[in-house]
Protein backbone atom coordinates (compact mmCIF):
# COMPACT_ATOMS: atom_id res chain seq x y z
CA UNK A 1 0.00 0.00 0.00
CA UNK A 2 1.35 3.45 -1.03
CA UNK A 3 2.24 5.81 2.45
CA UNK A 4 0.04 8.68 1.03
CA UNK A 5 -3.15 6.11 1.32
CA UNK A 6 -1.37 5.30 4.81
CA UNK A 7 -1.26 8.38 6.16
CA UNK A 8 -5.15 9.73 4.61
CA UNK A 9 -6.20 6.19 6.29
CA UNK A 10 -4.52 7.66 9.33
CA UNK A 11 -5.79 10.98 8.95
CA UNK A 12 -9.78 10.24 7.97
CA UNK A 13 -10.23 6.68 9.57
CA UNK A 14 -13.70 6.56 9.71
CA UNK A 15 -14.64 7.47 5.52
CA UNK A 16 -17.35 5.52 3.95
CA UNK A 17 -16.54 2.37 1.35
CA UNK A 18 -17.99 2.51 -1.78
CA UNK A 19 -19.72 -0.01 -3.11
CA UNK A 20 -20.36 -0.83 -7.29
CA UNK A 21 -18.24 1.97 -8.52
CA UNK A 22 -14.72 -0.38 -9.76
CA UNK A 23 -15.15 -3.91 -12.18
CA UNK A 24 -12.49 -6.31 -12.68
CA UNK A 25 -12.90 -8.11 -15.52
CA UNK A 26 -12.14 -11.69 -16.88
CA UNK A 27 -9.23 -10.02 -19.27
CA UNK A 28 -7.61 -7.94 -16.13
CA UNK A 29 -9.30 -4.79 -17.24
CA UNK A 30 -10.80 -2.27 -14.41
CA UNK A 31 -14.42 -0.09 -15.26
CA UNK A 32 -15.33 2.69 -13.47
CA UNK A 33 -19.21 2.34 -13.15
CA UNK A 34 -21.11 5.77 -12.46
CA UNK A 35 -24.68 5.67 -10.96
CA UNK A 36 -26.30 5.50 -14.12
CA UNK A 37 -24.17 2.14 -14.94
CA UNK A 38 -24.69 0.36 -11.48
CA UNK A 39 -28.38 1.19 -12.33
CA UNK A 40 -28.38 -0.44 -15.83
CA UNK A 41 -27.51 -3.89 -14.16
CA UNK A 42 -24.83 -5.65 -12.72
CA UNK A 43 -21.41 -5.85 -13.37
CA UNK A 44 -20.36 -7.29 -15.74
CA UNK A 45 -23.36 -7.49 -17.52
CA UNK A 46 -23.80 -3.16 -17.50
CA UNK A 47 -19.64 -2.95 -17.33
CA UNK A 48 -19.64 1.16 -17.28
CA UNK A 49 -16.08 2.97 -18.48
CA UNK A 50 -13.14 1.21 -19.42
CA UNK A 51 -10.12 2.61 -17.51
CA UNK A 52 -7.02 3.27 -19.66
CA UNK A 53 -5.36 6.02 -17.44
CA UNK A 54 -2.02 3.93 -16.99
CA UNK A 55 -1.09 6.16 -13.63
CA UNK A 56 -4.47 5.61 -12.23
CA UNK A 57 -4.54 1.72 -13.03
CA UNK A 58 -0.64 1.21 -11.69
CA UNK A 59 -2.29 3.14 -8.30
CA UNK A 60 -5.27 0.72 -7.95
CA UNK A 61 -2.48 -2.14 -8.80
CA UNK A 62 -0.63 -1.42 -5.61
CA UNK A 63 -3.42 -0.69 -4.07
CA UNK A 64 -5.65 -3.80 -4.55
CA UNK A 65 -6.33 -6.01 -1.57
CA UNK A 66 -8.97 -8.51 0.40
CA UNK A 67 -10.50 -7.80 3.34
CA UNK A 68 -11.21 -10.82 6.36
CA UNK A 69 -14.28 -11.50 4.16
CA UNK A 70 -12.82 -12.13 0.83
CA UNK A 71 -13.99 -8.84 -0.76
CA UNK A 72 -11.17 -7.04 -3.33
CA UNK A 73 -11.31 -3.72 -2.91
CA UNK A 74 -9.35 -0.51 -3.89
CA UNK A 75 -7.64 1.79 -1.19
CA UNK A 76 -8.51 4.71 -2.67
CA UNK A 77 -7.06 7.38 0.68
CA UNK A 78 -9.01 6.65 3.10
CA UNK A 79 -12.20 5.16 1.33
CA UNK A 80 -12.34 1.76 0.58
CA UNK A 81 -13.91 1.35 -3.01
CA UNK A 82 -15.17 -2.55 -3.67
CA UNK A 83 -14.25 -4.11 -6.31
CA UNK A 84 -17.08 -6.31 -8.69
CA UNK A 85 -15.61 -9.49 -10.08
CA UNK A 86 -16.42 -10.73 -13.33
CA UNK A 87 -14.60 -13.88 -12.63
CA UNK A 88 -11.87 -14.00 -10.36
CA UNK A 89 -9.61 -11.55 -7.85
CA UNK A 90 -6.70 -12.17 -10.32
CA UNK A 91 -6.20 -13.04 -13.60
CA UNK A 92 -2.84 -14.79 -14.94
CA UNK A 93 -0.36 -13.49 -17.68
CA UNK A 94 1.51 -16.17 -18.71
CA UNK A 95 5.43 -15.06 -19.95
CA UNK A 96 7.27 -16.72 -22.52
CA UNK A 97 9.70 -17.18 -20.02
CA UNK A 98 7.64 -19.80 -18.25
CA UNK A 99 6.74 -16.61 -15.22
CA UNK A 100 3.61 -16.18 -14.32
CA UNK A 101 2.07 -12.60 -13.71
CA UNK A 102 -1.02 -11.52 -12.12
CA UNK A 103 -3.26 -8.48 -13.96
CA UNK A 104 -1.41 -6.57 -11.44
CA UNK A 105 1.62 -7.30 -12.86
CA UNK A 106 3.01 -9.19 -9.82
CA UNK A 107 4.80 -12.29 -10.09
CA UNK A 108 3.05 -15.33 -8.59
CA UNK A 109 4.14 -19.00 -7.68
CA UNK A 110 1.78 -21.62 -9.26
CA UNK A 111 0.84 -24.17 -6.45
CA UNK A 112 -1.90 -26.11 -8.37
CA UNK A 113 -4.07 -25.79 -11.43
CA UNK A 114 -7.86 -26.05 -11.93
CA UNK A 115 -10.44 -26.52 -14.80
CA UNK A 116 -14.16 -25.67 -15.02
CA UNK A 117 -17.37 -27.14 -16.98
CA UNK A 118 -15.94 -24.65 -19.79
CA UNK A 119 -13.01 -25.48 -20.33
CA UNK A 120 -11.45 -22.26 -18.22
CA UNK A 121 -7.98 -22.63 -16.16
CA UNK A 122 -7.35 -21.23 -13.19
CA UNK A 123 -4.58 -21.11 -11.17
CA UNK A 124 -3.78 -21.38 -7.23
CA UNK A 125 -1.15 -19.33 -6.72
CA UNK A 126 1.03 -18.21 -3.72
CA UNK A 127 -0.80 -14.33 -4.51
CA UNK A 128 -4.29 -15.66 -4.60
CA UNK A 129 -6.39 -17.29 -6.94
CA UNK A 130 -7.17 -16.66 -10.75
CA UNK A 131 -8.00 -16.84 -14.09
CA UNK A 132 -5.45 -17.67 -16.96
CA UNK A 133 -5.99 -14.64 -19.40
CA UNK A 134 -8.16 -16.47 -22.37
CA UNK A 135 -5.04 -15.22 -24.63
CA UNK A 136 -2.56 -17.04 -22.61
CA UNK A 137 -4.30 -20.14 -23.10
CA UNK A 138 -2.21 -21.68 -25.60
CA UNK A 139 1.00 -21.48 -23.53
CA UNK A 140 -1.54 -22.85 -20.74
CA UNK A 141 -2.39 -25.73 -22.95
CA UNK A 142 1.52 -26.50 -23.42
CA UNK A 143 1.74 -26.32 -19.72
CA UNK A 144 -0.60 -28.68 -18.98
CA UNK A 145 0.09 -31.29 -22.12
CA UNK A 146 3.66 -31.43 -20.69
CA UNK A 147 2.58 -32.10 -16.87
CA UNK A 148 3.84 -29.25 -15.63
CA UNK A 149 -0.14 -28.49 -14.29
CA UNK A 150 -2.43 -31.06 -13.97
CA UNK A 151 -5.88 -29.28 -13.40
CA UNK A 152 -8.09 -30.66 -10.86
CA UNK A 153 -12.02 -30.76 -12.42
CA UNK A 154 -14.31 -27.75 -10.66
CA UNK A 155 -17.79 -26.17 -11.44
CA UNK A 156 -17.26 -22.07 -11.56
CA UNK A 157 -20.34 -22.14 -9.42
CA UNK A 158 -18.49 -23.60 -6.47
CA UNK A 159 -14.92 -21.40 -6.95
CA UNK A 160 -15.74 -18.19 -5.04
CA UNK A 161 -16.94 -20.24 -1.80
CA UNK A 162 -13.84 -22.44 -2.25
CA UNK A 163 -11.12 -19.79 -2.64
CA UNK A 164 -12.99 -17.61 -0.22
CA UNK A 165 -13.60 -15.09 -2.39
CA UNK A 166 -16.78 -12.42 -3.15
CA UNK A 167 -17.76 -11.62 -6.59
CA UNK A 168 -19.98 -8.85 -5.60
CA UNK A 169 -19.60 -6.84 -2.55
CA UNK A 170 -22.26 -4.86 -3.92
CA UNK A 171 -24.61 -7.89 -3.50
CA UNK A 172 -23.65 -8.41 -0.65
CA UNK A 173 -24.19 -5.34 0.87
CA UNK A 174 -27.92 -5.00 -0.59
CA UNK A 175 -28.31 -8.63 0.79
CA UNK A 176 -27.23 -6.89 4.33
CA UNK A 177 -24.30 -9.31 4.61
């Protein structure tokens, strides 16, 4: 976490979260979703405003964490914005190198390897878990022919209560949960 979102926590401890306003989706990309967005459906069906300020993004990138309940969020100061998950809390760039980086352009540690009903991977990872970006998928498919992963079968259904993860804080919050 950056010191200046330190110090504003410090400073203004007690500021609202937001709830709605940030998307993550399946490809690693983040949408700001205004009021008239969050009112035209969920994300990501109504996605809102795709974010290409590459300052802003890097600043939500070392920003991005999970609170005790599994909800991402953005530190954003001292507010807390939520972050709505089209899929997972990461999602996996695969390097020709054999490396492994996370949307946030971390480097992650693959500990095991998953597929769903559609024929998605995802990977457990010493970060957290994710999605393989769908363009990666060939080096994924290399991966796994050679044994390097061998993906355990899961339903996408059952992933977010498995990897303790929310989706949709937003939900959640209307829910009163």
């Amino acid at each position: 976490m950056d010191e200046i979102v330190k110090a504003a926590l410090a400073k203004w401890p007690n500021v609202p979260h937001c709830h709605g306003w940030l998307g993550l989706d399946a490809r690693g990309q983040w949408y700001m979703r205004d009021d008239r967005t969050q009112a035209a459906g969920p994300f990501p069906r109504s996605k809102g405003s795709l974010l290409q300020h590459d300052k802003l993004i890097a600043f939500i990138h070392r920003n991005y964490l999970a609170d005790e309940h599994g909800q991402w969020f953005f530190q954003n100061g001292p507010q807390r914005v939520y972050v709505e998950l089209e899929c997972t809390p990461y999602v996996w760039r695969l390097q020709p190198d054999g490396a492994v980086l996370a949307h946030t352009g971390d480097a992650a540690h693959v500990r095991s390897s998953f597929i769903d009903e559609a024929g998605r991977l995802y990977l457990l990872t010493d970060l957290g878990f994710g999605l393989v970006h769908s363009a990666d998928m060939l080096d994924a498919a290399g991966r796994v022919e050679s044994g390097e992963w061998v993906p355990a079968a899961v339903l996408a259904a059952d992933l977010p209560q498995q990897h303790a993860y929310v989706q949709s804080p937003a939900a959640m919050k209307k829910a009163g949960r």
